[in-house]
Structures are given as structure tokens and as C-alpha cells.
PDB file of N, CA and C in Angstrom:
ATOM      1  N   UNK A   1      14.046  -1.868  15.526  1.00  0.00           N
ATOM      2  CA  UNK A   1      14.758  -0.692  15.936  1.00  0.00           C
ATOM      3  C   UNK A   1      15.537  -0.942  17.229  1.00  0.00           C
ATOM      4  N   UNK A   2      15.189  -1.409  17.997  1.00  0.00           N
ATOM      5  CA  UNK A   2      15.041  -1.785  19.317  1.00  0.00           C
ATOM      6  C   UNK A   2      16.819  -3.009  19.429  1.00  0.00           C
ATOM      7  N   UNK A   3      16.617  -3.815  17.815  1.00  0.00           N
ATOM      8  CA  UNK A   3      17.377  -4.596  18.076  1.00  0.00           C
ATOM      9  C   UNK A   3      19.102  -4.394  17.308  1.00  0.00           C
ATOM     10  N   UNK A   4      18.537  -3.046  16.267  1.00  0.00           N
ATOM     11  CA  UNK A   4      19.265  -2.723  16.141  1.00  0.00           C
ATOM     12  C   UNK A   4      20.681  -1.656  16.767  1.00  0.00           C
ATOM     13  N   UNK A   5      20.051  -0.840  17.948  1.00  0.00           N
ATOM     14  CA  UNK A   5      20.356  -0.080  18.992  1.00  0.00           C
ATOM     15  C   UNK A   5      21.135  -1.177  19.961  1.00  0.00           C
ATOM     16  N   UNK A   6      20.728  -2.399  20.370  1.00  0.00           N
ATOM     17  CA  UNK A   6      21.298  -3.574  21.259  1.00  0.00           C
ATOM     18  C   UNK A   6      22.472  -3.842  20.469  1.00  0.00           C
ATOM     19  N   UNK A   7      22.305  -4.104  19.636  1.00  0.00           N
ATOM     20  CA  UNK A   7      23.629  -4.753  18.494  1.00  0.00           C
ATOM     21  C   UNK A   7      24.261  -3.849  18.152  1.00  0.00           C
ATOM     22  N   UNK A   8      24.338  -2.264  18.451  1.00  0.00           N
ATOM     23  CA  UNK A   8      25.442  -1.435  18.057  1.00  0.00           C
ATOM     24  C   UNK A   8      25.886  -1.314  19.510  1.00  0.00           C
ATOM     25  N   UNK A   9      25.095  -1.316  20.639  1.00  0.00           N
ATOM     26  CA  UNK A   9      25.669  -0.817  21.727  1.00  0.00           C
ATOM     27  C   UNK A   9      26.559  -2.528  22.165  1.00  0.00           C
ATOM     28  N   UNK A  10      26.183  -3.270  21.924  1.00  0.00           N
ATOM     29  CA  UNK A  10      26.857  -4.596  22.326  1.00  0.00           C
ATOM     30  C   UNK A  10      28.334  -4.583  21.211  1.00  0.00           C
ATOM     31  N   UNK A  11      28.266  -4.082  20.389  1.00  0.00           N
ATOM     32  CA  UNK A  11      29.894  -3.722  19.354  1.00  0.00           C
ATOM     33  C   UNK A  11      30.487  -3.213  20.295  1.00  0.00           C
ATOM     34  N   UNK A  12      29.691  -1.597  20.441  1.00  0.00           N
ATOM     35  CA  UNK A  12      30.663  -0.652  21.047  1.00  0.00           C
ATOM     36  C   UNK A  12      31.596  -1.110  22.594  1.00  0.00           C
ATOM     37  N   UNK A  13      30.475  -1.932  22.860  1.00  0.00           N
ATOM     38  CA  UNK A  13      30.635  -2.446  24.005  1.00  0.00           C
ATOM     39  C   UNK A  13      32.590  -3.612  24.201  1.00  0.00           C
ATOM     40  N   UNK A  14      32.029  -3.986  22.854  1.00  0.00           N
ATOM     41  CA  UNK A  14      33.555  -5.250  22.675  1.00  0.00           C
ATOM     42  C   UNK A  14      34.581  -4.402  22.327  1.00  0.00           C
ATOM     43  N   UNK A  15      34.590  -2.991  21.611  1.00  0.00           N
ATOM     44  CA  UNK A  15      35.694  -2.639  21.197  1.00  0.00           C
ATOM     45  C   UNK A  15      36.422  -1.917  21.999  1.00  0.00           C
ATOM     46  N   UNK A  16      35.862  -1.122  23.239  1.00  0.00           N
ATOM     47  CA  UNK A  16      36.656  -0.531  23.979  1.00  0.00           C
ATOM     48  C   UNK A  16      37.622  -0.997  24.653  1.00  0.00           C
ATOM     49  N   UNK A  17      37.832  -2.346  24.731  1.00  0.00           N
ATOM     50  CA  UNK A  17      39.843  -2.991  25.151  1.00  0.00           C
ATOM     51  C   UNK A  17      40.262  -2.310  23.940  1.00  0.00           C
ATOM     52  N   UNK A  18      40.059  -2.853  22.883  1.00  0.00           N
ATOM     53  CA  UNK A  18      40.980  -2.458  21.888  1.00  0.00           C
ATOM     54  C   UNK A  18      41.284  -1.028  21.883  1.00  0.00           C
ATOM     55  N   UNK A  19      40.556   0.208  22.411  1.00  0.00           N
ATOM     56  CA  UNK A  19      40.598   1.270  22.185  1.00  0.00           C
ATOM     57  C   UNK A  19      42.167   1.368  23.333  1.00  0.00           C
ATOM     58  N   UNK A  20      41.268   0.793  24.522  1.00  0.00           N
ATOM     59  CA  UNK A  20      42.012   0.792  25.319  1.00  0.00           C
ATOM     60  C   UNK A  20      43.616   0.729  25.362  1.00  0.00           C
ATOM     61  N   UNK A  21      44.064  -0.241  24.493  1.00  0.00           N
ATOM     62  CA  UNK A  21      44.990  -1.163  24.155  1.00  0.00           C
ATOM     63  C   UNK A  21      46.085   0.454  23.415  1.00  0.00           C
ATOM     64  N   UNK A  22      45.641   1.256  22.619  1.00  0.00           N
ATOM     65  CA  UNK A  22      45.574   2.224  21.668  1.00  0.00           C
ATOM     66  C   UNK A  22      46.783   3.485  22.809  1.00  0.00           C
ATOM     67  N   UNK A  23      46.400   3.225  23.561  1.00  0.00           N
ATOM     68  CA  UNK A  23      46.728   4.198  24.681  1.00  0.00           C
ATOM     69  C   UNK A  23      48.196   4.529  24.816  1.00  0.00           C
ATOM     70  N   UNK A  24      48.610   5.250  24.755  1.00  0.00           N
ATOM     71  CA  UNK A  24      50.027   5.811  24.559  1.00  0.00           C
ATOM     72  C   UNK A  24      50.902   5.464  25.659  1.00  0.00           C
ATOM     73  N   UNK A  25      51.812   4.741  25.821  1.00  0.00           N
ATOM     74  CA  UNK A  25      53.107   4.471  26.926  1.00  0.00           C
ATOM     75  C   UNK A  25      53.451   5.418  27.762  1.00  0.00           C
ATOM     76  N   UNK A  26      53.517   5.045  28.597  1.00  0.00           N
ATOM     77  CA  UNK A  26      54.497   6.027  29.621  1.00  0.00           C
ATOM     78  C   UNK A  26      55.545   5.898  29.510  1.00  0.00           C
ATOM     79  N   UNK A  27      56.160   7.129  29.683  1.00  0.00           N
ATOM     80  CA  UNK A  27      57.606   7.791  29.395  1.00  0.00           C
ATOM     81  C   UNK A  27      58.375   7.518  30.195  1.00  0.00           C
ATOM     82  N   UNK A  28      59.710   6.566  30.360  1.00  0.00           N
ATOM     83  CA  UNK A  28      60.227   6.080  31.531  1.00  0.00           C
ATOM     84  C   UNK A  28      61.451   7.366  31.998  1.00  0.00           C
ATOM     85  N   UNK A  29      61.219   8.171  30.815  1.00  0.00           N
ATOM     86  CA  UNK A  29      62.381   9.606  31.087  1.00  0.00           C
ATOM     87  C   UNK A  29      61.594  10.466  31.959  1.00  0.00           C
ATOM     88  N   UNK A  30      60.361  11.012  31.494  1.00  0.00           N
ATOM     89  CA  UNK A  30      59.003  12.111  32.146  1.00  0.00           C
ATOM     90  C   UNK A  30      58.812  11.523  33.296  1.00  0.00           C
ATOM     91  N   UNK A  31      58.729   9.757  33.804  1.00  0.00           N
ATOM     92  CA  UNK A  31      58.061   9.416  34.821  1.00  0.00           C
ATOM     93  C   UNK A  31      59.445  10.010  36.329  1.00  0.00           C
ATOM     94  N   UNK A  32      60.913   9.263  35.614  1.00  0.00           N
ATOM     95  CA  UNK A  32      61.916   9.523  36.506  1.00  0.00           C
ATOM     96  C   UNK A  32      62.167  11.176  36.470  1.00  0.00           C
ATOM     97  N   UNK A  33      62.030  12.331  35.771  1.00  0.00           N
ATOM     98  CA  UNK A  33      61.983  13.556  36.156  1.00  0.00           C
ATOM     99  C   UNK A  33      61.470  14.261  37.000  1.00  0.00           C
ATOM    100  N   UNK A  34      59.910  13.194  36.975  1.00  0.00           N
ATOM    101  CA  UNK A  34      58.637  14.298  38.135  1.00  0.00           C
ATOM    102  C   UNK A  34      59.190  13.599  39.369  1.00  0.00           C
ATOM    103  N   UNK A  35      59.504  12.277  39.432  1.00  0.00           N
ATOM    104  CA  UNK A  35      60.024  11.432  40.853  1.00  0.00           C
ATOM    105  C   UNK A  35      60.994  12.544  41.385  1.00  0.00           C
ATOM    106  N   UNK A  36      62.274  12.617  40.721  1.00  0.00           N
ATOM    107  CA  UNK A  36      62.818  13.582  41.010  1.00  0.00           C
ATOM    108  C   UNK A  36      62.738  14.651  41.680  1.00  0.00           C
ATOM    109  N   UNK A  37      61.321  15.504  40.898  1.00  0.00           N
ATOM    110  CA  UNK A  37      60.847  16.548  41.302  1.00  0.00           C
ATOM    111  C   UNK A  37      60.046  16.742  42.437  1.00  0.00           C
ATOM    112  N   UNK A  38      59.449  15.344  42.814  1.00  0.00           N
ATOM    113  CA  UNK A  38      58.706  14.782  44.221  1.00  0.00           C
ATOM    114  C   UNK A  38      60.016  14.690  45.319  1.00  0.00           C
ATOM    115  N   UNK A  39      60.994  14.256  45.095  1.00  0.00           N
ATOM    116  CA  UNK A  39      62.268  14.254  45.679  1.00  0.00           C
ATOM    117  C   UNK A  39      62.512  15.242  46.342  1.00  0.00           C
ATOM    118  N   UNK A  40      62.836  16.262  45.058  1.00  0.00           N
ATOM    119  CA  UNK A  40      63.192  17.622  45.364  1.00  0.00           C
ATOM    120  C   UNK A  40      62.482  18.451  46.690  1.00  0.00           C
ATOM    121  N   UNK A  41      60.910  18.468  45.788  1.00  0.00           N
ATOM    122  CA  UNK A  41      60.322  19.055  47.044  1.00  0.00           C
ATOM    123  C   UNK A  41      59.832  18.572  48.402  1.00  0.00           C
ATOM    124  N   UNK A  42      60.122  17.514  48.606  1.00  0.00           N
ATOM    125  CA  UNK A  42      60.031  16.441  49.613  1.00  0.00           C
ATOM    126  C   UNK A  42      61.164  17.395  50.463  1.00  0.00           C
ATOM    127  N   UNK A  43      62.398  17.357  49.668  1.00  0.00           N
ATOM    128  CA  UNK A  43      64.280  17.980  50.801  1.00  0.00           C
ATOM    129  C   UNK A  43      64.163  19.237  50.663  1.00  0.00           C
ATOM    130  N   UNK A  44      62.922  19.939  49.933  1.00  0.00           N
ATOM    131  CA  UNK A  44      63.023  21.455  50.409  1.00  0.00           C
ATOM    132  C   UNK A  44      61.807  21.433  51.528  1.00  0.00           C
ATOM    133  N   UNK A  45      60.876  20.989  51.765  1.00  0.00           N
ATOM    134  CA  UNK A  45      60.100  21.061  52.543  1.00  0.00           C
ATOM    135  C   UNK A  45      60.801  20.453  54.170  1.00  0.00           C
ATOM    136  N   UNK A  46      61.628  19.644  54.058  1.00  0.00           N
ATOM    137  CA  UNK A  46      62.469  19.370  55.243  1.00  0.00           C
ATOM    138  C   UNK A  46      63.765  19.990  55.718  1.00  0.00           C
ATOM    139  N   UNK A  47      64.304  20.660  54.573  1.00  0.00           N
ATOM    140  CA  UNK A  47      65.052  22.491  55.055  1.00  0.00           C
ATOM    141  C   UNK A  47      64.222  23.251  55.534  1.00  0.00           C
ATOM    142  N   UNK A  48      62.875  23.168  55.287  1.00  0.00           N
ATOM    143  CA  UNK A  48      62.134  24.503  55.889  1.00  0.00           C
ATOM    144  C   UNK A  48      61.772  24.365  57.012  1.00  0.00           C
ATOM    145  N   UNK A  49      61.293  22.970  57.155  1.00  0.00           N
ATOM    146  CA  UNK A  49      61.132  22.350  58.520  1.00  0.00           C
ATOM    147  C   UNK A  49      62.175  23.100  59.646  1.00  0.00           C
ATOM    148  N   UNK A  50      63.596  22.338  58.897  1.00  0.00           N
ATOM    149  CA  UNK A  50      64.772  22.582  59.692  1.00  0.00           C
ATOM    150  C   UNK A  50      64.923  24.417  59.901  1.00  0.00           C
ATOM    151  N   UNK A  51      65.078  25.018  59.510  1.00  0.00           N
ATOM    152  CA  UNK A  51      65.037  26.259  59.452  1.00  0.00           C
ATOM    153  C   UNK A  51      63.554  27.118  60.451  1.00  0.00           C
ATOM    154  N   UNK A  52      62.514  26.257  60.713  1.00  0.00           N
ATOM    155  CA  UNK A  52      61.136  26.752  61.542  1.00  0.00           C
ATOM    156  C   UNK A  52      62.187  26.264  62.752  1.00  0.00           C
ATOM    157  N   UNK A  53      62.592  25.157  63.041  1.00  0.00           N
ATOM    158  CA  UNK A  53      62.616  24.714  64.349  1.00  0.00           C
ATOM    159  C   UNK A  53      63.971  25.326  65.150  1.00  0.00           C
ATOM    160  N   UNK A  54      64.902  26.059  64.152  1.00  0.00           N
ATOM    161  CA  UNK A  54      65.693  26.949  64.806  1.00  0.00           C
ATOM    162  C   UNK A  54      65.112  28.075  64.779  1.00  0.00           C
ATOM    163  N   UNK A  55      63.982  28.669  64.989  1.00  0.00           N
ATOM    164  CA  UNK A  55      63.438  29.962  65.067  1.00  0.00           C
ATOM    165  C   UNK A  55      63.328  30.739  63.720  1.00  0.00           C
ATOM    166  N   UNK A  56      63.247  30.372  62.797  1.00  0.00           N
ATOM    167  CA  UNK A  56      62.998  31.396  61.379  1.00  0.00           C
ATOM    168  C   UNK A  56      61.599  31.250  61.069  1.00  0.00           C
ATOM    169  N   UNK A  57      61.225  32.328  60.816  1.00  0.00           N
ATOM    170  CA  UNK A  57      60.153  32.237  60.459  1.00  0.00           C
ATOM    171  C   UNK A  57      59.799  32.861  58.792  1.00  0.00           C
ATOM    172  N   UNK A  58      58.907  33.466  58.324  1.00  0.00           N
ATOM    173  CA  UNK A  58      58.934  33.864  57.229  1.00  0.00           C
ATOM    174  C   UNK A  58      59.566  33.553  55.957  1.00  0.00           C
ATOM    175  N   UNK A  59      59.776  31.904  56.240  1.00  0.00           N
ATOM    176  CA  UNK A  59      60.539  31.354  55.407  1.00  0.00           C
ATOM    177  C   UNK A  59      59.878  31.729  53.904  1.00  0.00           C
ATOM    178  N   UNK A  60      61.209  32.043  53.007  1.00  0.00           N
ATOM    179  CA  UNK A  60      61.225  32.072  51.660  1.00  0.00           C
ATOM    180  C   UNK A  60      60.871  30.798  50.920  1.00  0.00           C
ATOM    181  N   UNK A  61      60.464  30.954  49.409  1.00  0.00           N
ATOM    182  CA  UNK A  61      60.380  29.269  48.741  1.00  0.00           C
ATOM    183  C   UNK A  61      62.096  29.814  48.567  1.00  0.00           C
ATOM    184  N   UNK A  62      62.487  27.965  49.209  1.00  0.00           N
ATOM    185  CA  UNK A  62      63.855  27.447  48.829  1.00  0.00           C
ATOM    186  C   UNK A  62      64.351  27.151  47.557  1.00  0.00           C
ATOM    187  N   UNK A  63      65.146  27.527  47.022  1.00  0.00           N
ATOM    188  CA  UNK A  63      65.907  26.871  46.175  1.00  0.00           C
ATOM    189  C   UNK A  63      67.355  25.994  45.884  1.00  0.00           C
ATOM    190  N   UNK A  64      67.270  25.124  45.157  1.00  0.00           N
ATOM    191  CA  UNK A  64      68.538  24.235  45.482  1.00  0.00           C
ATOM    192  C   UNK A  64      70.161  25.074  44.358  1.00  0.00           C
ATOM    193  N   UNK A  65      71.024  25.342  45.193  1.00  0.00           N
ATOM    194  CA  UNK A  65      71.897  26.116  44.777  1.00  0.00           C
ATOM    195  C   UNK A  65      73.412  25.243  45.248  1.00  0.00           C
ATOM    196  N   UNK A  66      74.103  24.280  44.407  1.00  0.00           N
ATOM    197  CA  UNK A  66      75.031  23.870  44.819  1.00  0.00           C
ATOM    198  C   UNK A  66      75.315  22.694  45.633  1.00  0.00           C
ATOM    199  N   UNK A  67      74.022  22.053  45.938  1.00  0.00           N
ATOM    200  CA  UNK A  67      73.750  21.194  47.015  1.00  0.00           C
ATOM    201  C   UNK A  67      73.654  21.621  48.432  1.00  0.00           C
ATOM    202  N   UNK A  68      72.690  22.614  48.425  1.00  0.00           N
ATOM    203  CA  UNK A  68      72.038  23.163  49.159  1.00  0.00           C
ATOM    204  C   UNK A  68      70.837  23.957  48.959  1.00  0.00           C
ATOM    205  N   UNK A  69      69.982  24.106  49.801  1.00  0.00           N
ATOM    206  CA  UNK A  69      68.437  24.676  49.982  1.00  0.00           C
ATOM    207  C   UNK A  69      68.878  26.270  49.978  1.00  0.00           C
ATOM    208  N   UNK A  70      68.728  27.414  49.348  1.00  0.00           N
ATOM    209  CA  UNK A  70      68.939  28.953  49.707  1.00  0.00           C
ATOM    210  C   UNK A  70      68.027  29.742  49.493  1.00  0.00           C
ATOM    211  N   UNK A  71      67.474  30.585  50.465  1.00  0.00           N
ATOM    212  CA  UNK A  71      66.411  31.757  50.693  1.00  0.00           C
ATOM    213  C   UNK A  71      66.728  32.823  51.728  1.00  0.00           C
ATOM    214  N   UNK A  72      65.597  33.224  52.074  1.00  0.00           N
ATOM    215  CA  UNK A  72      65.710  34.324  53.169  1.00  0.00           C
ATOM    216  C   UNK A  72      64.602  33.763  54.283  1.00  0.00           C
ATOM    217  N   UNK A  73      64.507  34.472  55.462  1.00  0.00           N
ATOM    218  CA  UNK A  73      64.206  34.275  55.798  1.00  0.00           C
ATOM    219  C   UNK A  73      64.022  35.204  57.646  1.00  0.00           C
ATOM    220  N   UNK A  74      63.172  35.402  58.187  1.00  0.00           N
ATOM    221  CA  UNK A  74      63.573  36.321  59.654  1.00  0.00           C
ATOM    222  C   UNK A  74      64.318  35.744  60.723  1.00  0.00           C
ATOM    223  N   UNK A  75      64.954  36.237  61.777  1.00  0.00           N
ATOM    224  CA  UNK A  75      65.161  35.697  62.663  1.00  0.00           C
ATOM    225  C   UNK A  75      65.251  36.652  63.837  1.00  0.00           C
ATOM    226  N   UNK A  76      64.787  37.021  64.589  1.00  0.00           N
ATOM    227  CA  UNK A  76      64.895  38.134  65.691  1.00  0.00           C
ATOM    228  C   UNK A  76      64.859  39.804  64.951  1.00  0.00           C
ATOM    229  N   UNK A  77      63.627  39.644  64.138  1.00  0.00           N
ATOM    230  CA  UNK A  77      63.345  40.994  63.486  1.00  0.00           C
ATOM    231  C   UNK A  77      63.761  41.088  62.424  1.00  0.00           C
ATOM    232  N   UNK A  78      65.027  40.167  61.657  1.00  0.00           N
ATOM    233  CA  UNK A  78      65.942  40.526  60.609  1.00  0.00           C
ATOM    234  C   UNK A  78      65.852  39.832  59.765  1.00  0.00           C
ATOM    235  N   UNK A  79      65.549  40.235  58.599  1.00  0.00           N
ATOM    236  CA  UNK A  79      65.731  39.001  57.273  1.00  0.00           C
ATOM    237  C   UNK A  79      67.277  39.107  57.458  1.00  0.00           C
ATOM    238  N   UNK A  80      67.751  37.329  57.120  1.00  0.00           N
ATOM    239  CA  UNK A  80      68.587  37.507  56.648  1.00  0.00           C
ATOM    240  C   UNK A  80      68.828  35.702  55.680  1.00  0.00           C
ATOM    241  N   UNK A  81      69.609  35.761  55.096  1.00  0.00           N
ATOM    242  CA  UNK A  81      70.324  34.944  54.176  1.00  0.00           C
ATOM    243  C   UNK A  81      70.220  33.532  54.490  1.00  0.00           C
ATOM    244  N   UNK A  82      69.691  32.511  54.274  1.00  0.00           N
ATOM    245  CA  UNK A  82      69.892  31.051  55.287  1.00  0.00           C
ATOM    246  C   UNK A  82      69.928  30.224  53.787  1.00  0.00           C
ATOM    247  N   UNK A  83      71.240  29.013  54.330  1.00  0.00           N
ATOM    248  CA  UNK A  83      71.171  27.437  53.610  1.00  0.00           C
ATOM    249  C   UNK A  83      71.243  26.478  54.340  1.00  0.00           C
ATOM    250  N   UNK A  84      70.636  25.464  53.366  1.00  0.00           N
ATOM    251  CA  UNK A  84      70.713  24.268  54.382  1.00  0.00           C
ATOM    252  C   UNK A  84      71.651  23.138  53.469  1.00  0.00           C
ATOM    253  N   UNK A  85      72.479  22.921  54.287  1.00  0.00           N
ATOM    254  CA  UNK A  85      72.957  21.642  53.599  1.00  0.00           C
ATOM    255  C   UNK A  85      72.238  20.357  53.243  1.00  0.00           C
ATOM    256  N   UNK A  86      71.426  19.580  52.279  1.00  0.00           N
ATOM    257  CA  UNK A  86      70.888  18.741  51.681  1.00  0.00           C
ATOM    258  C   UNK A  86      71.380  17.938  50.858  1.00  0.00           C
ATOM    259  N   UNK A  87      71.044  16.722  51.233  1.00  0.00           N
ATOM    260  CA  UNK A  87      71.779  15.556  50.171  1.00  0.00           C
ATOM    261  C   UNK A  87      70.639  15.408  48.939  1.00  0.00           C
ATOM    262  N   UNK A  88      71.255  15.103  47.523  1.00  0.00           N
ATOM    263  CA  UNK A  88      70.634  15.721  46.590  1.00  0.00           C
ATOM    264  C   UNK A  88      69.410  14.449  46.585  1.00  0.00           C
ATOM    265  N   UNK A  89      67.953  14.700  45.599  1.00  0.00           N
ATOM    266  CA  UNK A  89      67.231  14.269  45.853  1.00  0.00           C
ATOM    267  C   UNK A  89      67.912  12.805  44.609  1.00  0.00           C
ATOM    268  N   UNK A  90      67.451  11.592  45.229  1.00  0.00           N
ATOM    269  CA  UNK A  90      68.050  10.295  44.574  1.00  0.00           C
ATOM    270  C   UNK A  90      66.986  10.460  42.781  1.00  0.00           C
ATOM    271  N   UNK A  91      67.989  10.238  42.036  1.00  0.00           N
ATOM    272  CA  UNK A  91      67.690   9.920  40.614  1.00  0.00           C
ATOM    273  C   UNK A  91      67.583   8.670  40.239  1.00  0.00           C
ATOM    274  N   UNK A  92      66.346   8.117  39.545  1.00  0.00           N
ATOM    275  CA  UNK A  92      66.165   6.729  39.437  1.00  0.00           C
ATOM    276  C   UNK A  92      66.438   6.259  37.787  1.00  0.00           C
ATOM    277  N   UNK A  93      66.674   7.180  37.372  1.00  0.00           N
ATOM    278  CA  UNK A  93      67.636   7.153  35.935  1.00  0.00           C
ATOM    279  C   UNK A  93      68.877   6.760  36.531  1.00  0.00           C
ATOM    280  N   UNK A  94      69.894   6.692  37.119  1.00  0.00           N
ATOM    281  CA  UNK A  94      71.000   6.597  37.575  1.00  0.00           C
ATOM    282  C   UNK A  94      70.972   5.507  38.598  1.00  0.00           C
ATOM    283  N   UNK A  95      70.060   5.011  39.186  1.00  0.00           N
ATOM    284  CA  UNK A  95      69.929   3.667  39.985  1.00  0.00           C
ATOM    285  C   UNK A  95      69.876   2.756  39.703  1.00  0.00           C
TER     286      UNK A  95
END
């Protein structure tokens, strides 16, 4: 019994590369989209930056509109309207 339990677990044991092997590719389209999307929010998080250190506070989530960052945001009591000019985030499909 004993030796039969050793000799199935010593199979199972050899086949898992092969399972391994089985494993579905990465998507070189999905991988350069999320980069992108790491990009993206990388140059909106450094508009917001830019936008704290001239006094705004209550910053809005940014959005990219035209090649630029656009939200709202306070400034001396007042929401009002703010963009930031941003260079677009680099595409590695296109590099």
C-alpha cells in the first residue's frame, strides 16, 4: 500500500513541468496596455503633485483630456477648473 502511494506521488511529482509547460502565453498587446496604464497613472499622480504644490487642494481624480490632466479642484475657498499640461504616457507598442 505504502508503495503504491510512493509511486503515484513520485508520477505526480514528474509531471508537473509538463503541466507547467501547458500554461497560457502572455499577451504582448494586454502586457503593453496595462504599462501604459502604469504610465498613465504615474503623469496623473505628478499633475496632482503639481497642482498640491501651487496651493490646490481637494484635488479631483484627473483625467487625460487632449493631452492634458483635467479636474477641479479648491484654491482660496473656490473650486475651480484646473489642467495640467502632460506629455503623453510612452507606448511600447509604438517603440
Amino acid at each position: 500500500m505504502i508503495r503504491i502511494i510512493s509511486v503515484g506521488l513520485a508520477t505526480a511529482f514528474f509531471a508537473l513541468p509538463a503541466f507547467a509547460e501547458e500554461s497560457p502565453s502572455i499577451d504582448a498587446g494586454k502586457t503593453a496596455a496595462f504599462s501604459a496604464e502604469l504610465a498613465n497613472a504615474a503623469n496623473a499622480e505628478q499633475a496632482r503633485q503639481q497642482l498640491a504644490h501651487q496651493g490646490y487642494t481637494a484635488i479631483s481624480p484627473l483625467h487625460r483630456d487632449s493631452g492634458r490632466w483635467v479636474g477641479t479642484a479648491i484654491k482660496d475657498g473656490k473650486t475651480v477648473f484646473v489642467a495640467v499640461i502632460a506629455p503623453l504616457a510612452p507606448n511600447s507598442a509604438t517603440e
